[in-house]
PDB file of N, CA and C in Angstrom:
ATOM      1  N   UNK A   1      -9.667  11.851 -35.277  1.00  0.00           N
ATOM      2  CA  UNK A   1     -10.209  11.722 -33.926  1.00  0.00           C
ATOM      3  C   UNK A   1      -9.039  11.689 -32.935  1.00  0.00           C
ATOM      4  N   UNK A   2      -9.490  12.550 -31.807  1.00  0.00           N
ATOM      5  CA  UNK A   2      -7.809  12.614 -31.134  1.00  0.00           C
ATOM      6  C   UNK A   2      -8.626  11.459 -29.878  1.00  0.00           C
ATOM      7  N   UNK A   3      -7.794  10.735 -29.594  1.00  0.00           N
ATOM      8  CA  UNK A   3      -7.498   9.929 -28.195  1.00  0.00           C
ATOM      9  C   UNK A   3      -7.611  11.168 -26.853  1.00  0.00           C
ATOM     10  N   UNK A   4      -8.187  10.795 -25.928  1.00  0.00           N
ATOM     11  CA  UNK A   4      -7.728  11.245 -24.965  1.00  0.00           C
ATOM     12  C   UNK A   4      -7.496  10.104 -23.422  1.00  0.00           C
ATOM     13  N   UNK A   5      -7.417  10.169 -22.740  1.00  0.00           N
ATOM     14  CA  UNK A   5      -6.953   9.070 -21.485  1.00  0.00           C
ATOM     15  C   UNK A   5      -6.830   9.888 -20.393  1.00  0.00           C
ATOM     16  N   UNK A   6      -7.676   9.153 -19.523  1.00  0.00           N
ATOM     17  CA  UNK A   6      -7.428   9.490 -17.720  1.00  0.00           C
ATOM     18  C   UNK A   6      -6.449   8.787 -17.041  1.00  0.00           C
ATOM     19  N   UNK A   7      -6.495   9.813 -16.078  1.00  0.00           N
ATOM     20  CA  UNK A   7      -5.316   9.056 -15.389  1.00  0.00           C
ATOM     21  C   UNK A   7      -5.636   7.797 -14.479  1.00  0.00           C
ATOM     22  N   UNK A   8      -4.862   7.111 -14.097  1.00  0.00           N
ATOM     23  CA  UNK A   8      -5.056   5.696 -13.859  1.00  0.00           C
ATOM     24  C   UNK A   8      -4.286   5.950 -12.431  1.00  0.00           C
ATOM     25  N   UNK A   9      -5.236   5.162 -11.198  1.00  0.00           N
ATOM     26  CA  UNK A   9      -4.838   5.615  -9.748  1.00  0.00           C
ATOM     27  C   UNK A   9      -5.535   4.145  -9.318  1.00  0.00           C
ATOM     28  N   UNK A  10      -4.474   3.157  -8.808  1.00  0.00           N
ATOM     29  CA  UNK A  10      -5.138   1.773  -8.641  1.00  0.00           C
ATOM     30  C   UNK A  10      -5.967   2.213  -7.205  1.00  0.00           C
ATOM     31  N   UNK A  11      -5.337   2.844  -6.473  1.00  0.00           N
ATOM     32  CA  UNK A  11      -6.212   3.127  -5.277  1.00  0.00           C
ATOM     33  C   UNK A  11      -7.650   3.609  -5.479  1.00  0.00           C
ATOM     34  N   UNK A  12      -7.970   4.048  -6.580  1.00  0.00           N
ATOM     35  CA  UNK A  12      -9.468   4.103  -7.015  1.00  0.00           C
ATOM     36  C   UNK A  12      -9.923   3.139  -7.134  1.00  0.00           C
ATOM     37  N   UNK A  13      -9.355   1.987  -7.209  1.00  0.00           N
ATOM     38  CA  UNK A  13      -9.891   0.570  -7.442  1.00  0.00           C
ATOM     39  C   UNK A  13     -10.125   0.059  -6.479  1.00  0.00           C
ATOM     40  N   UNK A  14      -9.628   0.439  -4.994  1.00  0.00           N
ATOM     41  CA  UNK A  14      -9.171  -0.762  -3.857  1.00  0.00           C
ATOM     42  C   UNK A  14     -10.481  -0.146  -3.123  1.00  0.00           C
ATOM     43  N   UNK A  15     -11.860  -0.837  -3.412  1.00  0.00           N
ATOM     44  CA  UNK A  15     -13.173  -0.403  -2.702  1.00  0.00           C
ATOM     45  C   UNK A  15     -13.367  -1.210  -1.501  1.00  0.00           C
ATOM     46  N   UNK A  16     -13.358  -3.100  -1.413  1.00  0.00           N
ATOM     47  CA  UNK A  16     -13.510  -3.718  -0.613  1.00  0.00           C
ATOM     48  C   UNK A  16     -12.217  -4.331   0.097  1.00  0.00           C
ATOM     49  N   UNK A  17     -12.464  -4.641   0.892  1.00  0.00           N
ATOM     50  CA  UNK A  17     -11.396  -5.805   1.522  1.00  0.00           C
ATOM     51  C   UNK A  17     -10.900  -6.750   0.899  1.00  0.00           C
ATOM     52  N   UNK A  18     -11.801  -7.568   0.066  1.00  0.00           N
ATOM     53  CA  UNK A  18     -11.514  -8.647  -0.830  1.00  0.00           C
ATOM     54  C   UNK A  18     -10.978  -7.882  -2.201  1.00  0.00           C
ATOM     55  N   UNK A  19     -11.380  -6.721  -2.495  1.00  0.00           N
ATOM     56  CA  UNK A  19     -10.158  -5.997  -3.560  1.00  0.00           C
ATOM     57  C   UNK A  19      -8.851  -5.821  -3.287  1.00  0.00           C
ATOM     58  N   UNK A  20      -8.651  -5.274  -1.916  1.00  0.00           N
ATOM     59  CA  UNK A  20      -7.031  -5.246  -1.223  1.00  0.00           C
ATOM     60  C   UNK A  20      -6.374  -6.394  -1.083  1.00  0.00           C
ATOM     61  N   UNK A  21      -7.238  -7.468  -0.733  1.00  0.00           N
ATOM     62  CA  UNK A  21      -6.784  -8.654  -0.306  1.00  0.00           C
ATOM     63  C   UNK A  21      -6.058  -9.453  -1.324  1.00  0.00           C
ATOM     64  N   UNK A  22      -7.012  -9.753  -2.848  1.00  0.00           N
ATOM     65  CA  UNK A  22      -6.972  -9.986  -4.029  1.00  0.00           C
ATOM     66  C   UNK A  22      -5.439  -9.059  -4.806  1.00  0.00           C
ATOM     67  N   UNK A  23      -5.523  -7.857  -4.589  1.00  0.00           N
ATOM     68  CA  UNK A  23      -4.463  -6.788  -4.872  1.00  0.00           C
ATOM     69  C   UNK A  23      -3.232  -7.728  -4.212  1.00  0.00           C
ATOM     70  N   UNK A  24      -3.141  -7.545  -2.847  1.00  0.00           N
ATOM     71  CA  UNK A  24      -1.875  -7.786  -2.544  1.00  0.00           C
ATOM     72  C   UNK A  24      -1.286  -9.561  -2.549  1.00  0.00           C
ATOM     73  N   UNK A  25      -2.511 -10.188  -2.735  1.00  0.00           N
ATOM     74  CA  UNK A  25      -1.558 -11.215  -3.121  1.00  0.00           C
ATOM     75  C   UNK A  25      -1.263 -11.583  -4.310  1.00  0.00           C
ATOM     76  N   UNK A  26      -1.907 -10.665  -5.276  1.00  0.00           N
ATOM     77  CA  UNK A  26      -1.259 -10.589  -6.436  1.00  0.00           C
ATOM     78  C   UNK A  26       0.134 -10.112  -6.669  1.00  0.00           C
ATOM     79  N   UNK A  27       0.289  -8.836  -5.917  1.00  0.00           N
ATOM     80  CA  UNK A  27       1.659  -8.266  -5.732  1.00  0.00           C
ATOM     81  C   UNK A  27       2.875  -9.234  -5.385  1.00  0.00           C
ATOM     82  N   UNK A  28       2.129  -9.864  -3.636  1.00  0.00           N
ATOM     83  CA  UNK A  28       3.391 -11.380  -3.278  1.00  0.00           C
ATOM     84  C   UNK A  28       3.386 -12.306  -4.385  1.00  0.00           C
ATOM     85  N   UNK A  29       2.133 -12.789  -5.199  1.00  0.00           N
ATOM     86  CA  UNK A  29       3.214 -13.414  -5.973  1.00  0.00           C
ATOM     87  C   UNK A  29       4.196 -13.225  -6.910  1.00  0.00           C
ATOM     88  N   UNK A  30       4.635 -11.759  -7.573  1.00  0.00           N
ATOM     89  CA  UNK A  30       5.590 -11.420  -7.779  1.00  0.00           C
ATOM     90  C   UNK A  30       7.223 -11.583  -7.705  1.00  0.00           C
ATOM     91  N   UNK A  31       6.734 -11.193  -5.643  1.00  0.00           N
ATOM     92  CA  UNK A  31       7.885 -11.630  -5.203  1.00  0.00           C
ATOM     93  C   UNK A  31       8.820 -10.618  -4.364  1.00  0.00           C
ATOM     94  N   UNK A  32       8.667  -8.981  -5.404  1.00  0.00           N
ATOM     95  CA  UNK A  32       8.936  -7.627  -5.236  1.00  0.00           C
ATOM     96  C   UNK A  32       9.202  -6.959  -3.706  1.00  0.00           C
ATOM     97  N   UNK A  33      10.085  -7.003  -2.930  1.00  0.00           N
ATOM     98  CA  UNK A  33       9.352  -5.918  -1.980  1.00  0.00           C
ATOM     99  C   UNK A  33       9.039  -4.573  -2.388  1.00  0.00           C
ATOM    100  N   UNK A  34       9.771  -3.770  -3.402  1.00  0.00           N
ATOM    101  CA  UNK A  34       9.275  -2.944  -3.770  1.00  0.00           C
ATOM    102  C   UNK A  34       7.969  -2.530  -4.392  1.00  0.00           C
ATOM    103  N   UNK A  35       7.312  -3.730  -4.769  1.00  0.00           N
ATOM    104  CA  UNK A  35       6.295  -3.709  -5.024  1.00  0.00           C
ATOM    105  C   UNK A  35       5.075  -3.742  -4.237  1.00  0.00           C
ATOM    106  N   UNK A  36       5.427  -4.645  -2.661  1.00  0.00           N
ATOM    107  CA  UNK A  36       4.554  -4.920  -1.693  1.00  0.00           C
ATOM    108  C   UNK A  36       4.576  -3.520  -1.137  1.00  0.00           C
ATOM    109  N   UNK A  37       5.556  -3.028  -0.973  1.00  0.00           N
ATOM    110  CA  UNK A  37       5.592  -1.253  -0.090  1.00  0.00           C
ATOM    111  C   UNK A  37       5.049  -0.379  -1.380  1.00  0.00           C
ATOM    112  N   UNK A  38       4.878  -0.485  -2.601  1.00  0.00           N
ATOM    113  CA  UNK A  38       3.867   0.292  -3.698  1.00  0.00           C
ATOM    114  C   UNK A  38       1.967   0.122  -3.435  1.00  0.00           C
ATOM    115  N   UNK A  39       2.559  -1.282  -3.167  1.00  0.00           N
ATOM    116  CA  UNK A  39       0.601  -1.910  -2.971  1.00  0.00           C
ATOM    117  C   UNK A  39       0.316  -1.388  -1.782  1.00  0.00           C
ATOM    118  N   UNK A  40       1.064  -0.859  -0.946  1.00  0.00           N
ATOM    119  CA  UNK A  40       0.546  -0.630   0.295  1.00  0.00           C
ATOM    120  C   UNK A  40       0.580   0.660   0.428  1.00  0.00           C
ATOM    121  N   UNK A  41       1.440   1.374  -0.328  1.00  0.00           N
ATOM    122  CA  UNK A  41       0.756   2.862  -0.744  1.00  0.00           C
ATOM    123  C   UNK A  41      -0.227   3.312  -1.734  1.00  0.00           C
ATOM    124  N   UNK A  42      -1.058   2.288  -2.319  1.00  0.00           N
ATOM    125  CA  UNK A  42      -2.291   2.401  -2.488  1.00  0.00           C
ATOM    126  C   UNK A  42      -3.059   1.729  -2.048  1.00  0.00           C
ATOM    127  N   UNK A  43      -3.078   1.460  -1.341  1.00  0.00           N
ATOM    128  CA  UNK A  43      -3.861   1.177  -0.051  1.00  0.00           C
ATOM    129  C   UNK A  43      -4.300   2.389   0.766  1.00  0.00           C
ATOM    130  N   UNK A  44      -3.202   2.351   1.492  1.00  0.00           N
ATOM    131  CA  UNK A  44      -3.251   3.428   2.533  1.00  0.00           C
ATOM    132  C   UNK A  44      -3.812   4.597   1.662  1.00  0.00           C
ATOM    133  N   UNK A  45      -3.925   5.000  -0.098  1.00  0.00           N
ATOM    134  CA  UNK A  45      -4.544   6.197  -0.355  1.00  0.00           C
ATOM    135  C   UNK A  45      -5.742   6.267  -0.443  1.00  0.00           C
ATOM    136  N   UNK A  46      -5.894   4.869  -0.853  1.00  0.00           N
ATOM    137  CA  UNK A  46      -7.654   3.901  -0.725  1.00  0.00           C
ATOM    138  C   UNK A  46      -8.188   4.496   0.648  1.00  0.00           C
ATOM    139  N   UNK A  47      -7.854   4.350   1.565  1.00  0.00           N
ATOM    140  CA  UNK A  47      -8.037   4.417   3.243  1.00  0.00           C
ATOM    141  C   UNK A  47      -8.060   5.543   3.665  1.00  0.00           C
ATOM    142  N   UNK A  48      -7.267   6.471   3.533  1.00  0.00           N
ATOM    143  CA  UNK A  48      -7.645   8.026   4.020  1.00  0.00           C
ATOM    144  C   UNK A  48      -5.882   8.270   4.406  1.00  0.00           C
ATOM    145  N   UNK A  49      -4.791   8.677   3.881  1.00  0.00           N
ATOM    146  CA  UNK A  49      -3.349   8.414   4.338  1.00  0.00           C
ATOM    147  C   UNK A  49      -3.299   9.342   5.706  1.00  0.00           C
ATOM    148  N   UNK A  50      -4.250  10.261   6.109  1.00  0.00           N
ATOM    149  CA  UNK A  50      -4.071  10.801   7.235  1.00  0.00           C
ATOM    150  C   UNK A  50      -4.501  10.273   8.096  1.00  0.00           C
ATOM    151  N   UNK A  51      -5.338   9.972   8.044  1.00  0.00           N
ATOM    152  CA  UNK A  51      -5.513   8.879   9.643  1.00  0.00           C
ATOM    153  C   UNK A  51      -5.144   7.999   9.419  1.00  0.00           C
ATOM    154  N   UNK A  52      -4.244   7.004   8.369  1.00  0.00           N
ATOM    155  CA  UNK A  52      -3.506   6.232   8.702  1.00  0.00           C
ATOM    156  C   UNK A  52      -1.997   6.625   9.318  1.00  0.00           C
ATOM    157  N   UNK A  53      -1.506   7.403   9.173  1.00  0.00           N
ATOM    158  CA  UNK A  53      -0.441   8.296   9.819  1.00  0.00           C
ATOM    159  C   UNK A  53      -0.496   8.271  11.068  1.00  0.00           C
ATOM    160  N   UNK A  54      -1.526   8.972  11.366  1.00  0.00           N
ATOM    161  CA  UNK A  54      -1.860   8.798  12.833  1.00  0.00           C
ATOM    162  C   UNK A  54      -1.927   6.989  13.644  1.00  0.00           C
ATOM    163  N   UNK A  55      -2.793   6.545  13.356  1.00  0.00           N
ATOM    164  CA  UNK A  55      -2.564   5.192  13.460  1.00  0.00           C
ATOM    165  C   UNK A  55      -1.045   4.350  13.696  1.00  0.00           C
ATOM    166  N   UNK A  56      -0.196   4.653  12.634  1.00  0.00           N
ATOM    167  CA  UNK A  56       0.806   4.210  12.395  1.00  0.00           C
ATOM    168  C   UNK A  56       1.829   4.779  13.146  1.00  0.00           C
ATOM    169  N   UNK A  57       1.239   5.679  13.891  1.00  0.00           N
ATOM    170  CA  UNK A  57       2.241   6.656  14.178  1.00  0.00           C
ATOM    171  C   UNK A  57       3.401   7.597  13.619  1.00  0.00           C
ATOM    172  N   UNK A  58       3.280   8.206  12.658  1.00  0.00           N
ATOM    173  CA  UNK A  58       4.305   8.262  12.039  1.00  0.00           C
ATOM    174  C   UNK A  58       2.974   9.900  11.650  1.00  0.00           C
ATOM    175  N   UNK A  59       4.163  10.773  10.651  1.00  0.00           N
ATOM    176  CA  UNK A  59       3.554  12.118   9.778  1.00  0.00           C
ATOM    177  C   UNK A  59       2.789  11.455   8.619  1.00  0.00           C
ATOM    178  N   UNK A  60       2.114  11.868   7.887  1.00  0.00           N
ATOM    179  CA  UNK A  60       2.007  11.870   6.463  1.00  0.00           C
ATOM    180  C   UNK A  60       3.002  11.980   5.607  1.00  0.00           C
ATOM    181  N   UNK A  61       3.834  12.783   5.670  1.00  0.00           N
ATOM    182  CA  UNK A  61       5.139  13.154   5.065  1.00  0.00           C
ATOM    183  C   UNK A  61       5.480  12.166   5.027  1.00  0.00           C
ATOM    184  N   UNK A  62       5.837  11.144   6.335  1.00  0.00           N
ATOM    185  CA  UNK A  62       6.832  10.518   6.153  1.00  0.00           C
ATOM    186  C   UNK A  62       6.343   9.129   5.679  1.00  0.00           C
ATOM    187  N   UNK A  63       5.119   8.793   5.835  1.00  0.00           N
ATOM    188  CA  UNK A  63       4.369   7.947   4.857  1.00  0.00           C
ATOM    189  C   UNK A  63       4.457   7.945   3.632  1.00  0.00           C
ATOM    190  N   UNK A  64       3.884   8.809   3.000  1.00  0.00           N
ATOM    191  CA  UNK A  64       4.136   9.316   1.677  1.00  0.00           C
ATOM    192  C   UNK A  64       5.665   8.503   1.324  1.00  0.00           C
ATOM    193  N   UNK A  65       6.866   9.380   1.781  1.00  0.00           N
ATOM    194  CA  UNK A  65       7.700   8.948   1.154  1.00  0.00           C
ATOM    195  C   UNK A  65       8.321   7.269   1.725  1.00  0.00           C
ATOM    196  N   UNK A  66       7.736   7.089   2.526  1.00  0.00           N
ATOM    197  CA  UNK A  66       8.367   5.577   3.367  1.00  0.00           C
ATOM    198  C   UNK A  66       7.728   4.783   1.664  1.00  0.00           C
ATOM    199  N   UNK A  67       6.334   5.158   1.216  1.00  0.00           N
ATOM    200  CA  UNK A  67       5.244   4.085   0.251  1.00  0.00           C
ATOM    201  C   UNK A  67       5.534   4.675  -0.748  1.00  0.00           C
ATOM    202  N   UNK A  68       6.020   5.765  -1.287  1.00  0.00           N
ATOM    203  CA  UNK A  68       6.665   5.826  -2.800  1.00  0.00           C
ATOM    204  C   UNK A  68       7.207   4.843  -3.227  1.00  0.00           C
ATOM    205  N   UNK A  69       7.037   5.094  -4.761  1.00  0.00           N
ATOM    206  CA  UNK A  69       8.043   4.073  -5.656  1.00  0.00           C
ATOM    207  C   UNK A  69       9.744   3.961  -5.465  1.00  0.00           C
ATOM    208  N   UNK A  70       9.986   4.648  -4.692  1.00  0.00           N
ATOM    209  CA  UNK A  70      11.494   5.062  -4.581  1.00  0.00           C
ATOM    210  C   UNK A  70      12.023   5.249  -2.809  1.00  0.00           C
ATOM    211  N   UNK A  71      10.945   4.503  -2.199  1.00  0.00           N
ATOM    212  CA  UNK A  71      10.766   4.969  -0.305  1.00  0.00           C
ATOM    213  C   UNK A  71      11.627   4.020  -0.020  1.00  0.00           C
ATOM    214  N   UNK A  72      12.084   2.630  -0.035  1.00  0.00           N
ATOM    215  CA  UNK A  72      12.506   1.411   0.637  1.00  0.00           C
ATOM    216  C   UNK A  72      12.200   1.503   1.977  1.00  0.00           C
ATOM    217  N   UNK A  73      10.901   1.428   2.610  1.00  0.00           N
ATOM    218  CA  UNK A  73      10.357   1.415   4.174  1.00  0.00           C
ATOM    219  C   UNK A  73      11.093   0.581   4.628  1.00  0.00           C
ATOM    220  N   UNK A  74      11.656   0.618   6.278  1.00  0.00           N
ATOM    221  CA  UNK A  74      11.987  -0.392   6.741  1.00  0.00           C
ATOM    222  C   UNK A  74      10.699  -1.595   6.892  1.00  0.00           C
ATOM    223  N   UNK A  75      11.022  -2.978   7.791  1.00  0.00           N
ATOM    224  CA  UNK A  75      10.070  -3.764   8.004  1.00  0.00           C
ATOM    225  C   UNK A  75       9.048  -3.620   8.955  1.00  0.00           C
ATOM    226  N   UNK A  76      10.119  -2.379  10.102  1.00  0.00           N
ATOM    227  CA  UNK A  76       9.042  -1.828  11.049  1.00  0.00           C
ATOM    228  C   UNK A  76       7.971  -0.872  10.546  1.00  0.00           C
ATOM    229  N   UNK A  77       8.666  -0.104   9.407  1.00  0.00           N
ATOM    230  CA  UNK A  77       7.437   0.769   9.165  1.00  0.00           C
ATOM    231  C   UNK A  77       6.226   0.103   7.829  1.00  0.00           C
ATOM    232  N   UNK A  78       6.735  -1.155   7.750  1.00  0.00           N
ATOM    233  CA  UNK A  78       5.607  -2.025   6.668  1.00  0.00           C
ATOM    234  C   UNK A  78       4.644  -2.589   7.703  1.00  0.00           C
ATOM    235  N   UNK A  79       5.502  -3.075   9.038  1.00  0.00           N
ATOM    236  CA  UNK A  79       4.528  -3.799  10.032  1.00  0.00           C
ATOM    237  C   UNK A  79       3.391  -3.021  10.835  1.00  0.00           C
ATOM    238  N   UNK A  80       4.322  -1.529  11.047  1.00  0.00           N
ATOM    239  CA  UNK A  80       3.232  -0.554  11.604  1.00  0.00           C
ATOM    240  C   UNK A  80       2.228   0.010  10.403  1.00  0.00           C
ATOM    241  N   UNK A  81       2.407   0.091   9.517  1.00  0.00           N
ATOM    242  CA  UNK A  81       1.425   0.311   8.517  1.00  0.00           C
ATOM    243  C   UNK A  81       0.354  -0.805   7.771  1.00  0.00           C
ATOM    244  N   UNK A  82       0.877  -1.957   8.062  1.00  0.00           N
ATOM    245  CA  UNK A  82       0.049  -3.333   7.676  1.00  0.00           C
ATOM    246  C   UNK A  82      -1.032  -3.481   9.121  1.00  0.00           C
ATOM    247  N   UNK A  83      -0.158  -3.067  10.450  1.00  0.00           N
ATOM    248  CA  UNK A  83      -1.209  -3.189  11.370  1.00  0.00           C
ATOM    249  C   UNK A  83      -2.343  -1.813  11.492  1.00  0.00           C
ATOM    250  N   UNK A  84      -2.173  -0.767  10.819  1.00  0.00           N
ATOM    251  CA  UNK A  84      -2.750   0.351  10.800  1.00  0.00           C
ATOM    252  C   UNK A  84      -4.262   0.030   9.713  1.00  0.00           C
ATOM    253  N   UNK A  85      -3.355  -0.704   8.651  1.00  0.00           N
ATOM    254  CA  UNK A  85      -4.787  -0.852   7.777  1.00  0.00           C
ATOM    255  C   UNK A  85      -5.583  -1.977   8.345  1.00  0.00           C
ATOM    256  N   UNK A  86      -4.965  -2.480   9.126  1.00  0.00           N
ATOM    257  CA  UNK A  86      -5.810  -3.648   9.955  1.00  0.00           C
ATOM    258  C   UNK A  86      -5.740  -5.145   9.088  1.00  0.00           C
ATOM    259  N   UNK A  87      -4.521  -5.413   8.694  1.00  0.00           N
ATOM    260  CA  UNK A  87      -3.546  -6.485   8.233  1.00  0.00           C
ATOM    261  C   UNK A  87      -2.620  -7.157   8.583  1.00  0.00           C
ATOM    262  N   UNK A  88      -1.942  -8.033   8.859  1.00  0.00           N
ATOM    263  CA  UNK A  88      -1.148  -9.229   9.633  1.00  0.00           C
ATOM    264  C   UNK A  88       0.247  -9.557   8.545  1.00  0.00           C
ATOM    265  N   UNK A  89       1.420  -8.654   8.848  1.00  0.00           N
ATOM    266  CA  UNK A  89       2.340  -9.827   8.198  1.00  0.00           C
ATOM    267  C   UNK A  89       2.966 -10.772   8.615  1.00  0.00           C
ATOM    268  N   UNK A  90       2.456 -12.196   7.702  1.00  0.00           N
ATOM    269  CA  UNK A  90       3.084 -13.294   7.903  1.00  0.00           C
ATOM    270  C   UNK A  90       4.026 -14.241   7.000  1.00  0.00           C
ATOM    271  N   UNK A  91       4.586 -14.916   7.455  1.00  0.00           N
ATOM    272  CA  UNK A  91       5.971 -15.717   6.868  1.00  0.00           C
ATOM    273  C   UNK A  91       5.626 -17.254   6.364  1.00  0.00           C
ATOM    274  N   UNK A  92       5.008 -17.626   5.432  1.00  0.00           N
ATOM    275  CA  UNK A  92       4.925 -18.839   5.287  1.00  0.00           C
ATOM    276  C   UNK A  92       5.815 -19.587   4.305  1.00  0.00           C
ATOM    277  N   UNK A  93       6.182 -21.150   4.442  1.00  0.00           N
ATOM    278  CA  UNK A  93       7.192 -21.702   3.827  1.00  0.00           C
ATOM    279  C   UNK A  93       6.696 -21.363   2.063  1.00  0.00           C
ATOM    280  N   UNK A  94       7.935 -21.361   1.449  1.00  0.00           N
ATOM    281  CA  UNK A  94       7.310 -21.074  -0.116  1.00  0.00           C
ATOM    282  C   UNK A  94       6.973 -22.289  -0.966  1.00  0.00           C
TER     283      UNK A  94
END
């Protein structure tokens, strides 16, 4: 019997608010920023990445690669994209 396997796209997962929500503070507790700018590029694929572009102001292009695994976004372009999906980053003591 041969195995076969689909591909696995967490942004297929991220249906509600309380899924994203649940998602990313799973991610902070990690710790990662690379990981928080991963969760938030599946997000934004969850969401539609072209009109978040727009929103954010920014191309698609440059989304894309800001939320790759390999992008290091600055903080401005995490803040304009956290306020695009309609999210708040905040700083609390650890």
């Amino acid at each position: 019997m041969v195995e076969t396997f689909s591909r696995y796209d967490t942004a297929d997962y991220l249906e509600t608010e309380e899924d994203i929500r649940l998602y990313l503070e799973a991610c902070e507790e990690d710790g990662d920023p690379a990981l928080i700018a991963a969760a938030l590029g599946d997000i934004a694929r969850a969401q539609n990445m072209s009109q978040l572009a727009k929103k954010a102001g920014m191309t698609r292009v440059r989304l894309y690669k800001a939320l790759s695994p390999g992008g290091n976004p600055s903080f401005a372009t995490v803040s304009k994209v956290a306020k695009a999906l309609g999210l708040k980053v905040t700083i609390h003591p650890a």
